[in-house]
C-alpha atoms as a PDB file:
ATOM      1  CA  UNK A   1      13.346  14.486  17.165  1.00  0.00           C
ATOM      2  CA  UNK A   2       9.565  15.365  16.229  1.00  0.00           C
ATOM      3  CA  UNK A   3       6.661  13.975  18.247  1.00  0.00           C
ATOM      4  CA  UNK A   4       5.066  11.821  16.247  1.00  0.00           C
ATOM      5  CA  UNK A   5       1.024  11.592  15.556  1.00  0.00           C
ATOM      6  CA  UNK A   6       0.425   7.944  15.070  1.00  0.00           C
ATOM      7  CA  UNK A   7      -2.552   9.470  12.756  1.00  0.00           C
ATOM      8  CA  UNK A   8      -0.748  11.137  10.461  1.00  0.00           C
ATOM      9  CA  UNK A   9       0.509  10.175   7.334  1.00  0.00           C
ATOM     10  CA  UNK A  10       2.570  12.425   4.836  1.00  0.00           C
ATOM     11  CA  UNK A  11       3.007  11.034   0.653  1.00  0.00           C
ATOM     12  CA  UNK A  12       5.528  13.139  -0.977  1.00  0.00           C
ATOM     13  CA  UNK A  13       4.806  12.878  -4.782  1.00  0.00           C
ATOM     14  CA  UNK A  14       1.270  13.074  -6.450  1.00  0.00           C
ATOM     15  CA  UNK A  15       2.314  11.520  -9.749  1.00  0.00           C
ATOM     16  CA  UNK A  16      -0.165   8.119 -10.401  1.00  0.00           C
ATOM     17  CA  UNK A  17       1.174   5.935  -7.470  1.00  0.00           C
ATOM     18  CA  UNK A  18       1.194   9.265  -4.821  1.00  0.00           C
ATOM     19  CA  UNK A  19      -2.403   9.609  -5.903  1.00  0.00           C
ATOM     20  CA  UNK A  20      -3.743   6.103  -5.871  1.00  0.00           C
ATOM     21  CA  UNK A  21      -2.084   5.598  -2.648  1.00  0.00           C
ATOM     22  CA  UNK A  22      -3.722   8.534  -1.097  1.00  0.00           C
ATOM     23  CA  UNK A  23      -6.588   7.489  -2.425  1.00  0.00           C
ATOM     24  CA  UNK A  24      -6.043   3.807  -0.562  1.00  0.00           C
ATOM     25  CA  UNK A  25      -5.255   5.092   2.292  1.00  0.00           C
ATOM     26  CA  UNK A  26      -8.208   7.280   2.455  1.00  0.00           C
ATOM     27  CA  UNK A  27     -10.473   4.643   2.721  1.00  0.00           C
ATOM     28  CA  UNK A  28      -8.407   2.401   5.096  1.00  0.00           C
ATOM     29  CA  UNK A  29      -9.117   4.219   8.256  1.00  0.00           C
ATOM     30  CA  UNK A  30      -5.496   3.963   9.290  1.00  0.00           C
ATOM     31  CA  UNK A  31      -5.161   7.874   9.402  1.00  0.00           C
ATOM     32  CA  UNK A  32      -7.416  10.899   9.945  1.00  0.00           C
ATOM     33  CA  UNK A  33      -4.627  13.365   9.021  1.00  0.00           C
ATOM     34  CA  UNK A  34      -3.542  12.996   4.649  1.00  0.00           C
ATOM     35  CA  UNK A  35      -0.724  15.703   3.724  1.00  0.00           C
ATOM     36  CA  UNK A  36       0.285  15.662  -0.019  1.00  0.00           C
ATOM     37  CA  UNK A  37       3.262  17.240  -1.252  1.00  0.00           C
ATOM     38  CA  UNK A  38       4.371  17.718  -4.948  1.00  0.00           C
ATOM     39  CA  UNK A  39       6.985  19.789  -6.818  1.00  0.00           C
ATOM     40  CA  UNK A  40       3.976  21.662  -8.366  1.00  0.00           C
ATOM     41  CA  UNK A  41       1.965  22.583  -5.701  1.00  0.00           C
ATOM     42  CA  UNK A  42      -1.310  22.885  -8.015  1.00  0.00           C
ATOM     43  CA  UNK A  43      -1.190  19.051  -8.653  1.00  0.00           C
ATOM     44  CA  UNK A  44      -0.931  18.553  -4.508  1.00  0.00           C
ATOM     45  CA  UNK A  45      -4.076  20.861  -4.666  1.00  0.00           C
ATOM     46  CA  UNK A  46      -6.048  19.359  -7.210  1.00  0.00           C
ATOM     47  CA  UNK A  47      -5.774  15.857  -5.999  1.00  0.00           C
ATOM     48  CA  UNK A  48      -6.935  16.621  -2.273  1.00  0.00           C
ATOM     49  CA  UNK A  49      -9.474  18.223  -3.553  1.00  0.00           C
ATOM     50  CA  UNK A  50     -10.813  15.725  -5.772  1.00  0.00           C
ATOM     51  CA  UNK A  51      -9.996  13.129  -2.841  1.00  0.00           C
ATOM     52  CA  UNK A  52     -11.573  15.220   0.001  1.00  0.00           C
ATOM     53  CA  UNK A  53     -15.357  14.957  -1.740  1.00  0.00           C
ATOM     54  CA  UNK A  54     -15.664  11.473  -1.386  1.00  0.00           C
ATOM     55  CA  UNK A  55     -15.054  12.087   2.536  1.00  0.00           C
ATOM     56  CA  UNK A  56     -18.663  11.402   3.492  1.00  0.00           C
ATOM     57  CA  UNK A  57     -18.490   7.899   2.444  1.00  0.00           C
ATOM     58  CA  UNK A  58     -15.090   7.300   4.670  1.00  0.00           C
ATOM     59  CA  UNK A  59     -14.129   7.698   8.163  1.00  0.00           C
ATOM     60  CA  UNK A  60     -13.215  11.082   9.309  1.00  0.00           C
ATOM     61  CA  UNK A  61      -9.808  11.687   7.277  1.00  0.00           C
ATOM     62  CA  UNK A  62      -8.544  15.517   6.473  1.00  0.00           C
ATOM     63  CA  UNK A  63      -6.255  15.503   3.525  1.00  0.00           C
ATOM     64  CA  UNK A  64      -4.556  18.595   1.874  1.00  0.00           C
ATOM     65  CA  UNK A  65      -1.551  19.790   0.588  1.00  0.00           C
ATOM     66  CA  UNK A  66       1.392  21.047   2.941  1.00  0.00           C
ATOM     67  CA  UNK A  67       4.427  21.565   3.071  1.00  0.00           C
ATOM     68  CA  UNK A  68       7.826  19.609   4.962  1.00  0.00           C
ATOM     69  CA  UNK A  69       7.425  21.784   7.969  1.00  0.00           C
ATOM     70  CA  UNK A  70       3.339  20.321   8.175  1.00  0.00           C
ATOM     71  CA  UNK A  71       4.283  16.823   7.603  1.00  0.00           C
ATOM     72  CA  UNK A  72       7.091  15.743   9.832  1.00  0.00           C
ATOM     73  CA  UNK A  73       5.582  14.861  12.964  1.00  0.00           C
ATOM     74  CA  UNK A  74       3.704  11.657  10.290  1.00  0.00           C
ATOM     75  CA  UNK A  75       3.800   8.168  11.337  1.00  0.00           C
ATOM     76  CA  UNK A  76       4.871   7.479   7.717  1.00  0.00           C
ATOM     77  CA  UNK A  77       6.195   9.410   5.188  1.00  0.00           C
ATOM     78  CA  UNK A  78       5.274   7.854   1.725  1.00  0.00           C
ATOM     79  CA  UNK A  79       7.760   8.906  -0.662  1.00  0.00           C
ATOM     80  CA  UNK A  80       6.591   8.415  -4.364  1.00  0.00           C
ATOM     81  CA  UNK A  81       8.225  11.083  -5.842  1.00  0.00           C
ATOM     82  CA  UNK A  82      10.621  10.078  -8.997  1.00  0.00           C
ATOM     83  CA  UNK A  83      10.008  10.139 -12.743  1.00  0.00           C
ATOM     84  CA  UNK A  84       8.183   7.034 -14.487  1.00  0.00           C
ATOM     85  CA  UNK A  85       9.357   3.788 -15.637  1.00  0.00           C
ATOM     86  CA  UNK A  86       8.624   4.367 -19.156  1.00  0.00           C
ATOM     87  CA  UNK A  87       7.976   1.242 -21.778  1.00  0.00           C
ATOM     88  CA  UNK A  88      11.291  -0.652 -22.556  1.00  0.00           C
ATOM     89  CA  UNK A  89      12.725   1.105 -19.262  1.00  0.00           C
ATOM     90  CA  UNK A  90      14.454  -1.358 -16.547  1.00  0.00           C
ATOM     91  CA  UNK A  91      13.615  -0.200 -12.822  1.00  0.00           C
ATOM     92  CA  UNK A  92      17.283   0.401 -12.428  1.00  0.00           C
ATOM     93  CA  UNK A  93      17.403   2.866 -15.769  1.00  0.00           C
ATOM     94  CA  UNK A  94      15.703   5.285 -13.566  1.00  0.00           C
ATOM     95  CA  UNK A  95      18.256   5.442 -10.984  1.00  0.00           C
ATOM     96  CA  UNK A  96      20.337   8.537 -11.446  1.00  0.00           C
ATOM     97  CA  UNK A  97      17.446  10.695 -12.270  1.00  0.00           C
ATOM     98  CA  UNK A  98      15.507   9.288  -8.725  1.00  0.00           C
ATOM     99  CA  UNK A  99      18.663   9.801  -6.932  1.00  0.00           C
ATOM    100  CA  UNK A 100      18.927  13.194  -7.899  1.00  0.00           C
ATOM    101  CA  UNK A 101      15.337  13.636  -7.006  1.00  0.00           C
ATOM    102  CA  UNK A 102      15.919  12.039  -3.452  1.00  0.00           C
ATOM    103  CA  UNK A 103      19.090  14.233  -3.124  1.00  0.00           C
ATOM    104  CA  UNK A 104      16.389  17.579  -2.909  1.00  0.00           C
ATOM    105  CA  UNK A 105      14.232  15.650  -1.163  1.00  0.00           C
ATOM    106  CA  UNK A 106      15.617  13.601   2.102  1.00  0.00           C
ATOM    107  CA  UNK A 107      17.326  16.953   3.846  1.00  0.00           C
ATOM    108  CA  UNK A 108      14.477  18.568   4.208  1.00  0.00           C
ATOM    109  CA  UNK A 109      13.418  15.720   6.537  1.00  0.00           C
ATOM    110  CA  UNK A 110      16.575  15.062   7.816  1.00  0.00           C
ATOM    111  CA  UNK A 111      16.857  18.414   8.977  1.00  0.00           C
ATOM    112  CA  UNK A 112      13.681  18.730  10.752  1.00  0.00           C
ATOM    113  CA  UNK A 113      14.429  16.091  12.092  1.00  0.00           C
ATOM    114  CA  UNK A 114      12.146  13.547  11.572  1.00  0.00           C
ATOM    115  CA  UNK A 115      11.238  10.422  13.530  1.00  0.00           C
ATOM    116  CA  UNK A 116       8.448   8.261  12.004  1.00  0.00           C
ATOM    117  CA  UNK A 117       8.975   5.367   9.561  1.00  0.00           C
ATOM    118  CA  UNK A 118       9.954   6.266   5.807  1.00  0.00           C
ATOM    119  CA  UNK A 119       8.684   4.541   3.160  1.00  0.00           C
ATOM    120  CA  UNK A 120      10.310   4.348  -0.456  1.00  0.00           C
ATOM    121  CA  UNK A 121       8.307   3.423  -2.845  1.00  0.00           C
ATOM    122  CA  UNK A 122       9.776   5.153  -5.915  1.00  0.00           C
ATOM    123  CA  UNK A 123      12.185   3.073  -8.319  1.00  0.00           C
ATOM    124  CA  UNK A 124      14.115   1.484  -8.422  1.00  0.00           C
ATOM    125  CA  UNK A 125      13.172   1.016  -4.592  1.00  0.00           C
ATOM    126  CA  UNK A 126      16.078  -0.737  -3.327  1.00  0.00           C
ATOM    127  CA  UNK A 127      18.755   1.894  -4.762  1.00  0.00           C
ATOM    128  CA  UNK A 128      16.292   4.441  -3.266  1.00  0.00           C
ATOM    129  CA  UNK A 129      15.589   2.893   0.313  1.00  0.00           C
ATOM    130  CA  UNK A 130      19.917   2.591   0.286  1.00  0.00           C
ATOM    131  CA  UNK A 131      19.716   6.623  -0.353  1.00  0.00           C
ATOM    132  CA  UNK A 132      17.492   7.530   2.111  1.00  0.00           C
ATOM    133  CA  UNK A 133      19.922   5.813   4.977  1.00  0.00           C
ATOM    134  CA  UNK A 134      23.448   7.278   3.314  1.00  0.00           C
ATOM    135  CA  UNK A 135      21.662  10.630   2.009  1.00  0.00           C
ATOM    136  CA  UNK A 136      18.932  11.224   4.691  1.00  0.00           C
ATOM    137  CA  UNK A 137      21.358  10.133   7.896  1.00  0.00           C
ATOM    138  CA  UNK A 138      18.303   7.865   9.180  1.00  0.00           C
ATOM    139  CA  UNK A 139      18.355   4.683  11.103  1.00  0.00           C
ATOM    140  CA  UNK A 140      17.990   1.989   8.933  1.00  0.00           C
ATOM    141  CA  UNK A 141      15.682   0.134  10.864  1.00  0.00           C
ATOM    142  CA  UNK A 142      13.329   2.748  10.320  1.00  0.00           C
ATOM    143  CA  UNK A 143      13.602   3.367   6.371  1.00  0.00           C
ATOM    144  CA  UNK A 144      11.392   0.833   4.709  1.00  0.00           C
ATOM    145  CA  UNK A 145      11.339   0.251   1.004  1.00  0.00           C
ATOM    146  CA  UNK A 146       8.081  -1.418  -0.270  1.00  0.00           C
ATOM    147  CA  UNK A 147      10.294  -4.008  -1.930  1.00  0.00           C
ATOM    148  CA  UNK A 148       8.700  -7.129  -3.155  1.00  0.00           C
ATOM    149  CA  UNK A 149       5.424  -6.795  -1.252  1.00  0.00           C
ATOM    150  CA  UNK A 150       4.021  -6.275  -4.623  1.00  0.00           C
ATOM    151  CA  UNK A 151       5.632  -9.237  -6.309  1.00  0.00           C
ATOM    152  CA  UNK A 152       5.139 -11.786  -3.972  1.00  0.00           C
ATOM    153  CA  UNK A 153       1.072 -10.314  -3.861  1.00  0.00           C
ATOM    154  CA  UNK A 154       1.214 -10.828  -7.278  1.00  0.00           C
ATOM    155  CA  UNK A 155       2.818 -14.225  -7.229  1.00  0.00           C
ATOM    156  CA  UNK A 156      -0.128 -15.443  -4.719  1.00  0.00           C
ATOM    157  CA  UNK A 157      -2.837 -14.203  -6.924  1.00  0.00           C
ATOM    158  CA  UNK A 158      -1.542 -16.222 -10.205  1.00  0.00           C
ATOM    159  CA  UNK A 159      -0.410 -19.375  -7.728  1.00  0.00           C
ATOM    160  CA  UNK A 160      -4.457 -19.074  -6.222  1.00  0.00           C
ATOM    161  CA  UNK A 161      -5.659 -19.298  -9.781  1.00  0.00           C
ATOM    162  CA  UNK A 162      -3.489 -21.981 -10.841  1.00  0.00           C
ATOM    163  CA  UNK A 163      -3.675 -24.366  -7.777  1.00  0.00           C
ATOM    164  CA  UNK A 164      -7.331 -23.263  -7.810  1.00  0.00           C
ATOM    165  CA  UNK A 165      -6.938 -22.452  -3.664  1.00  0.00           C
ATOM    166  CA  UNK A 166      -7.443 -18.802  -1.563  1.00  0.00           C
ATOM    167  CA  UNK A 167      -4.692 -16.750  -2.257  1.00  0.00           C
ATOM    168  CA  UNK A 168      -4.814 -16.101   1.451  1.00  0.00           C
ATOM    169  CA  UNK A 169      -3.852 -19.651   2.253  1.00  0.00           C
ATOM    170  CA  UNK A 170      -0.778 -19.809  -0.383  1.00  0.00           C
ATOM    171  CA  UNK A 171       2.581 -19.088   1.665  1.00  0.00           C
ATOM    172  CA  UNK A 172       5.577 -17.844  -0.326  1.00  0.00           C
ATOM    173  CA  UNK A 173       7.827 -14.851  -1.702  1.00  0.00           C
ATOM    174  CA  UNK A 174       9.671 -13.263  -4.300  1.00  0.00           C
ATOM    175  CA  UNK A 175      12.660 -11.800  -2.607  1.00  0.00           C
ATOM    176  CA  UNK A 176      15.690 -10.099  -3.456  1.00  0.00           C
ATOM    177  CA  UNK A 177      15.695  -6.833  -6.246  1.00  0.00           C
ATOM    178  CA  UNK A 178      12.483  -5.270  -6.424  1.00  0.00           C
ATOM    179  CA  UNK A 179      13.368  -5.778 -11.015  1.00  0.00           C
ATOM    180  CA  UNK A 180      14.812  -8.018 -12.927  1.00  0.00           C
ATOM    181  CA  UNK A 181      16.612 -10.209 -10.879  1.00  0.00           C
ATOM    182  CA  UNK A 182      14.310 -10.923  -8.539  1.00  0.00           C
ATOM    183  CA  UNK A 183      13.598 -14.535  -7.861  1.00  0.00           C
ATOM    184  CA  UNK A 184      10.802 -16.818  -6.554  1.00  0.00           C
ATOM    185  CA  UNK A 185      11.902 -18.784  -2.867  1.00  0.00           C
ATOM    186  CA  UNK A 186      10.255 -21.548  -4.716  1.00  0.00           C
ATOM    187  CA  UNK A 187      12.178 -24.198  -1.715  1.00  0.00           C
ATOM    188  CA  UNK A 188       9.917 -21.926   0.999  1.00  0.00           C
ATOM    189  CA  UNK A 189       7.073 -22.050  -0.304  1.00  0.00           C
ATOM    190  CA  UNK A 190       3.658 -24.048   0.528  1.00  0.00           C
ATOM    191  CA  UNK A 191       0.136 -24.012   0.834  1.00  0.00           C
ATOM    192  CA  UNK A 192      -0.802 -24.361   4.160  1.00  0.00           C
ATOM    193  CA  UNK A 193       2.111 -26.099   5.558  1.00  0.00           C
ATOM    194  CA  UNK A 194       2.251 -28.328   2.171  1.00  0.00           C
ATOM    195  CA  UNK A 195       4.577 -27.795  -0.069  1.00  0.00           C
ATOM    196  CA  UNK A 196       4.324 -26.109  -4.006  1.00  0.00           C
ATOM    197  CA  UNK A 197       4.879 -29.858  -5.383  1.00  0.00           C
ATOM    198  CA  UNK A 198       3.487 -31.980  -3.276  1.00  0.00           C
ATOM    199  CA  UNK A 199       0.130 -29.260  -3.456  1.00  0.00           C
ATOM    200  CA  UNK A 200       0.111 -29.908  -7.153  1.00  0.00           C
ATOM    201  CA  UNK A 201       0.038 -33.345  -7.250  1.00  0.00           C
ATOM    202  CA  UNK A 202      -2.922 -33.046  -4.419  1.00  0.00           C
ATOM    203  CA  UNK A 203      -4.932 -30.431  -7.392  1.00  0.00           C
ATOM    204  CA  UNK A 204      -4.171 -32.551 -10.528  1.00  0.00           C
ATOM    205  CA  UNK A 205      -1.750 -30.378 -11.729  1.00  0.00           C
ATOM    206  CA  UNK A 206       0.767 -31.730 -13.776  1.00  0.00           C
ATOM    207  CA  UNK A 207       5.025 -30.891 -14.909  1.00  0.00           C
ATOM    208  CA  UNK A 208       4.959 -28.528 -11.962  1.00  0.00           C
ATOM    209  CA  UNK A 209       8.109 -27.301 -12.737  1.00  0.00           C
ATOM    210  CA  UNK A 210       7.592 -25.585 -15.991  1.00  0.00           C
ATOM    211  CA  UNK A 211       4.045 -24.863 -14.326  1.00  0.00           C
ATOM    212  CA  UNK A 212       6.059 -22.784 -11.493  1.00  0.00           C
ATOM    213  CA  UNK A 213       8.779 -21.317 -14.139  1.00  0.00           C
ATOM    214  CA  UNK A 214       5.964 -19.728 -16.458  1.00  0.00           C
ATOM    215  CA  UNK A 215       3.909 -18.287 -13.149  1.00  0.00           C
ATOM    216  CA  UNK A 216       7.597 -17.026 -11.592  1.00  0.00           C
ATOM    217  CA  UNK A 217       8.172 -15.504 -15.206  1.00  0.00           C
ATOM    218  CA  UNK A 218       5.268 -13.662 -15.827  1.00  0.00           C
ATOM    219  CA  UNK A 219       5.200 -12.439 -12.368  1.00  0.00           C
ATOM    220  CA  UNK A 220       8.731 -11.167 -13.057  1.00  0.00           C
ATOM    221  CA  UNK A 221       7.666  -9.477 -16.449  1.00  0.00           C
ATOM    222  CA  UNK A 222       4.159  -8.412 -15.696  1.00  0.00           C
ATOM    223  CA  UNK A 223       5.049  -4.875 -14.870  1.00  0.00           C
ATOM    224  CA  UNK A 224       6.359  -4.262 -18.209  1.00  0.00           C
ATOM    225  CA  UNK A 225       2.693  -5.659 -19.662  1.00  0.00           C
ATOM    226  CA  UNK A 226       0.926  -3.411 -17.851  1.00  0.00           C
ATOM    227  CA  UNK A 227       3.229  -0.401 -18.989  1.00  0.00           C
ATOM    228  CA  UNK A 228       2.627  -1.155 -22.319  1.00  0.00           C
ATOM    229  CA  UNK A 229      -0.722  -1.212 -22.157  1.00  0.00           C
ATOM    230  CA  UNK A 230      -1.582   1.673 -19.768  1.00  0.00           C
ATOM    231  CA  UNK A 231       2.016   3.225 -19.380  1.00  0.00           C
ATOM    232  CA  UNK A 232       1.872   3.233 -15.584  1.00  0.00           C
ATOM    233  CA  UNK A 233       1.400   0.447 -12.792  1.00  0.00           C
ATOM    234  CA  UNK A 234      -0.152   2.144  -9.802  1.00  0.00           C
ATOM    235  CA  UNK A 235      -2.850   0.762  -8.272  1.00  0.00           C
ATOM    236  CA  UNK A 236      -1.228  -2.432  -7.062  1.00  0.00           C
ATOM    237  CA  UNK A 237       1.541  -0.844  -5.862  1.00  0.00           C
ATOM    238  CA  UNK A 238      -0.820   1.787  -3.937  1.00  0.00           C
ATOM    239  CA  UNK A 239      -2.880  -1.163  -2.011  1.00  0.00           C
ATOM    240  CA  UNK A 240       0.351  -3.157  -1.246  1.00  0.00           C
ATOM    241  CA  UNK A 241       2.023   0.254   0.520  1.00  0.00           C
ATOM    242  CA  UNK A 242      -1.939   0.498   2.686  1.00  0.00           C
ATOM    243  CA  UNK A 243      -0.927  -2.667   3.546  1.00  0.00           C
ATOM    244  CA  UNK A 244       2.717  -1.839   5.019  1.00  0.00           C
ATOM    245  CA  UNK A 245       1.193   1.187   6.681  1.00  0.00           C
ATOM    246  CA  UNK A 246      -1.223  -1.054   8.525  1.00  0.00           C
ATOM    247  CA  UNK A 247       1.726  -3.539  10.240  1.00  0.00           C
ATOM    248  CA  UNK A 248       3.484  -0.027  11.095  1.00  0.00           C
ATOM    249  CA  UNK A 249       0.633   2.214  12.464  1.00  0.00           C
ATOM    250  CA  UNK A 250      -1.197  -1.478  14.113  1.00  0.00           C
ATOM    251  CA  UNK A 251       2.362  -2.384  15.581  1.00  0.00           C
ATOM    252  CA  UNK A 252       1.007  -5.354  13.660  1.00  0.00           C
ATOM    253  CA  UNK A 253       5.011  -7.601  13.419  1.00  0.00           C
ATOM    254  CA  UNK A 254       3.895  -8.928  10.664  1.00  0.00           C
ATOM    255  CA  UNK A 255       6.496 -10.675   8.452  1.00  0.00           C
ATOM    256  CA  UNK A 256       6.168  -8.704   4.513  1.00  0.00           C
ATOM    257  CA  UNK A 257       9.243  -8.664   2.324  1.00  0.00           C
ATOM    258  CA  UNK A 258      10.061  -5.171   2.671  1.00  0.00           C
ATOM    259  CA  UNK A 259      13.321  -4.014   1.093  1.00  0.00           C
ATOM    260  CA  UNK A 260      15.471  -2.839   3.929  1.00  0.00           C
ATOM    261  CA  UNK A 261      19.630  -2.369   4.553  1.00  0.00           C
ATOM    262  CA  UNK A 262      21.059  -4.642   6.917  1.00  0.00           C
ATOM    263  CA  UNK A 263      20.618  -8.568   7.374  1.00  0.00           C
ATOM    264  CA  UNK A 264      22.459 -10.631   5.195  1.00  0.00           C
ATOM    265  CA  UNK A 265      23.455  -7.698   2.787  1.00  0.00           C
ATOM    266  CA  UNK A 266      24.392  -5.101   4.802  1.00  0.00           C
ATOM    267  CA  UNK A 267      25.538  -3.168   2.604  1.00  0.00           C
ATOM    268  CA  UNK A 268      22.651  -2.661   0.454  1.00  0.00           C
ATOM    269  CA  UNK A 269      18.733  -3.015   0.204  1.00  0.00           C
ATOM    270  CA  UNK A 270      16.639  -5.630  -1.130  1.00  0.00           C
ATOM    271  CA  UNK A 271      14.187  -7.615   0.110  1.00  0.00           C
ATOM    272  CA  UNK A 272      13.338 -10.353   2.324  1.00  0.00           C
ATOM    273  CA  UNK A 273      10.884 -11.263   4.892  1.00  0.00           C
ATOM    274  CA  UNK A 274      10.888  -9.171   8.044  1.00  0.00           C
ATOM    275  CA  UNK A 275       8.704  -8.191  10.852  1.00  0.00           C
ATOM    276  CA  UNK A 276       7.538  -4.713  10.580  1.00  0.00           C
ATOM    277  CA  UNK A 277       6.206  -2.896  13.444  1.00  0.00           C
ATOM    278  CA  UNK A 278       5.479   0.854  14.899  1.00  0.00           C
ATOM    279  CA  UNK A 279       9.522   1.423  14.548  1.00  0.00           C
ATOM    280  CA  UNK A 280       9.956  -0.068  11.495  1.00  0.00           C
ATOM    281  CA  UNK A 281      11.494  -3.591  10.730  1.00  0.00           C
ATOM    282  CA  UNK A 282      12.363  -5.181  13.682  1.00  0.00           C
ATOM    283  CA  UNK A 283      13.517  -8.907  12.865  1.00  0.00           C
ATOM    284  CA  UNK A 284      14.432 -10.385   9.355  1.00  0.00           C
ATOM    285  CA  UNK A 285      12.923 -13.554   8.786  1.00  0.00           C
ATOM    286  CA  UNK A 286      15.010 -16.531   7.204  1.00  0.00           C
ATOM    287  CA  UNK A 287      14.009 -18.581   4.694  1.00  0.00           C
ATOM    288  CA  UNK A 288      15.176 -22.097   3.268  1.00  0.00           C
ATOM    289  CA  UNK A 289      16.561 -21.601  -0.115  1.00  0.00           C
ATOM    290  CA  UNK A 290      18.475 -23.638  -2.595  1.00  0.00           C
ATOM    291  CA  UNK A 291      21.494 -23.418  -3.835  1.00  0.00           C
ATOM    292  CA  UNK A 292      20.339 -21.741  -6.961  1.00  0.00           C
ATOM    293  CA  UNK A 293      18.018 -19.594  -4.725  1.00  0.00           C
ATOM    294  CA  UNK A 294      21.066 -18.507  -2.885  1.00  0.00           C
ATOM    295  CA  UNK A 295      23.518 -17.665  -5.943  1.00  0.00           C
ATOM    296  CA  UNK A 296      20.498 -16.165  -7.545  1.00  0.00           C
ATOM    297  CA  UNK A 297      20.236 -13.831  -4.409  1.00  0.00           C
ATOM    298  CA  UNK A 298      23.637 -13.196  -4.117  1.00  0.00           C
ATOM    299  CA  UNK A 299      23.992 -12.041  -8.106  1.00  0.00           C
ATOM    300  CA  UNK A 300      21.019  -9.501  -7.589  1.00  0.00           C
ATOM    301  CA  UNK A 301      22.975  -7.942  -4.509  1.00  0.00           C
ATOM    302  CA  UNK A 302      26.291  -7.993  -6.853  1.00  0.00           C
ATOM    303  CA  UNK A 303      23.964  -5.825  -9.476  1.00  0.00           C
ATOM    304  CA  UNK A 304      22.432  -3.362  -6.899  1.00  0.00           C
ATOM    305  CA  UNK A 305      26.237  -3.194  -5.361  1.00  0.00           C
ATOM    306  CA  UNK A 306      27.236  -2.068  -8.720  1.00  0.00           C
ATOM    307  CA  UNK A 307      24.614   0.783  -8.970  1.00  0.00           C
ATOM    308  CA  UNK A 308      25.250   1.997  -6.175  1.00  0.00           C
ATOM    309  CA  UNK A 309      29.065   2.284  -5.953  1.00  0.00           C
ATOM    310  CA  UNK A 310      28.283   4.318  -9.558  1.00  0.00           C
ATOM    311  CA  UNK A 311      25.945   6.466  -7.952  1.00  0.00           C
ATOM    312  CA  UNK A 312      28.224   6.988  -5.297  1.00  0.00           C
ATOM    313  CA  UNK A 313      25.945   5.844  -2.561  1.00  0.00           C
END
């Protein structure tokens, strides 16, 4: 296994979300080693470049493009590389082409063998984070798909507006399929220890159940807004994977909803709370759900179960 530099941090893919989250994690000061790697190698070059001339108003970070052999002793290995969701495209339509992508991709680590944390971020990320345990051979603790950490951001920022409250003080998740049939732990969740409902009701706010079903629809749907109007979601995605890389490269255990394989549904990956560390996720967190909650949960894990035993994972 390679020694690892707790500084270093390799992104494989320079498409919009490889870029912005270079870009991201430039600025962070979480790394002072950036490698980029993309199928064309010009694209890898041109984007470090551009990156590299704002150095002198961030910390000390190198960032260039290299190769598998320069990346592999990374903390974290960022892999964005997949084709777009394009408009009217479900997360999971992109599947066999990712797959295929992944297949070219994950040997080349595993057979260098690398020991840092992996983290999918391509779609759909849950089929994805599955391939990179069955495909790659790695430990599962230590293969982290960014999951809902997106989705339940997004979910805070529309319950902050609503409940007119920091978004930093509003506690609960969107768990299960990073897509379609993802669902809001609406039973879980509270605003500093007080629940959705009862928080309403303290705000003025009125029929909080169709308030709640309208915020945990267009958090569901939003991704396909902001397709149509700019044909890529990216920078969203690129500050929620900074802030995965700081609970792994801080040893932070903090709990994020990280799709991962193992917990309740072994046999796939989707997401729920966990503590992430330095080796990956360490502990998954339960949460209170309903009934609904549950059979929602359970009928997103019989869809990803179906993609996968397709794609032969």
């Amino acid at each position: 296994m390679q020694k690892i530099n707790p500084k270093k941090v390799g992104i494989i893919g320079c498409g919009f979300v490889g870029s912005a989250t270079a870009f991201a994690l430039m600025q962070s000061s979480l790394f002072t080693e950036i490698s980029l790697i993309d199928v064309d190698e010009g694209k890898a070059e041109g984007e470090a470049l551009d990156i590299s001339h704002g150095s002198c108003f961030a910390d000390a970070t190198r960032i260039y493009a290299g190769t598998y052999d320069d990346i592999v002793d990374s903390a974290v290995i960022v892999l964005t590389a997949g084709a777009n969701q394009k408009e009217g495209e479900t997360r999971l339509d992109l599947a066999a082409k990712n797959v295929g992508i992944f297949r070219q991709i994950l040997p080349e680590l595993s057979s260098r063998s690398y020991g840092g944390v992996l983290l999918v971020v391509a779609n759909p990320v849950d089929v994805l984070t599955r391939a990179a345990v069955t495909i790659g051979g790695f430990p599962a603790h230590r293969v982290i798909g960014s999951g809902t950490v997106l989705d339940t951001a997004r979910l805070r920022s529309e319950l902050s507006a609503y409940l007119g409250v920091s978004s930093r003080s509003v506690h609960a998740y969107v768990i299960g399929e990073h897509g379609d049939s993802e669902i809001v732990a609406w039973r879980s969740a509270n605003v500093s220890g007080v629940p959705i409902d009862a928080f309403c009701s303290l705000r003025g706010r009125g029929n909080s159940a169709e308030a709640m079903r309208v915020i945990g629809e267009r958090v569901r749907n939003v991704a396909y807004e902001i397709i149509k109007r700019k044909k890529a979601t990216y920078y969203g995605i690129a500050m929620s994977v900074r802030r995965i890389c700081e609970a792994i490269v801080r040893d932070e255990k903090a709990v994020l909803p990280v799709s991962s394989v193992g917990g309740l549904f072994g046999d796939i990956a989707l997401s729920l709370p966990a503590v992430v560390g330095a080796n990956g996720v360490e502990t998954r967190v339960p949460l209170s759900l309903s009934d609904e909650e549950k059979a929602a949960l359970e009928n997103g894990a019989q869809t990803l179960r179906g993609v996968i035993k397709e794609l032969g994972l």
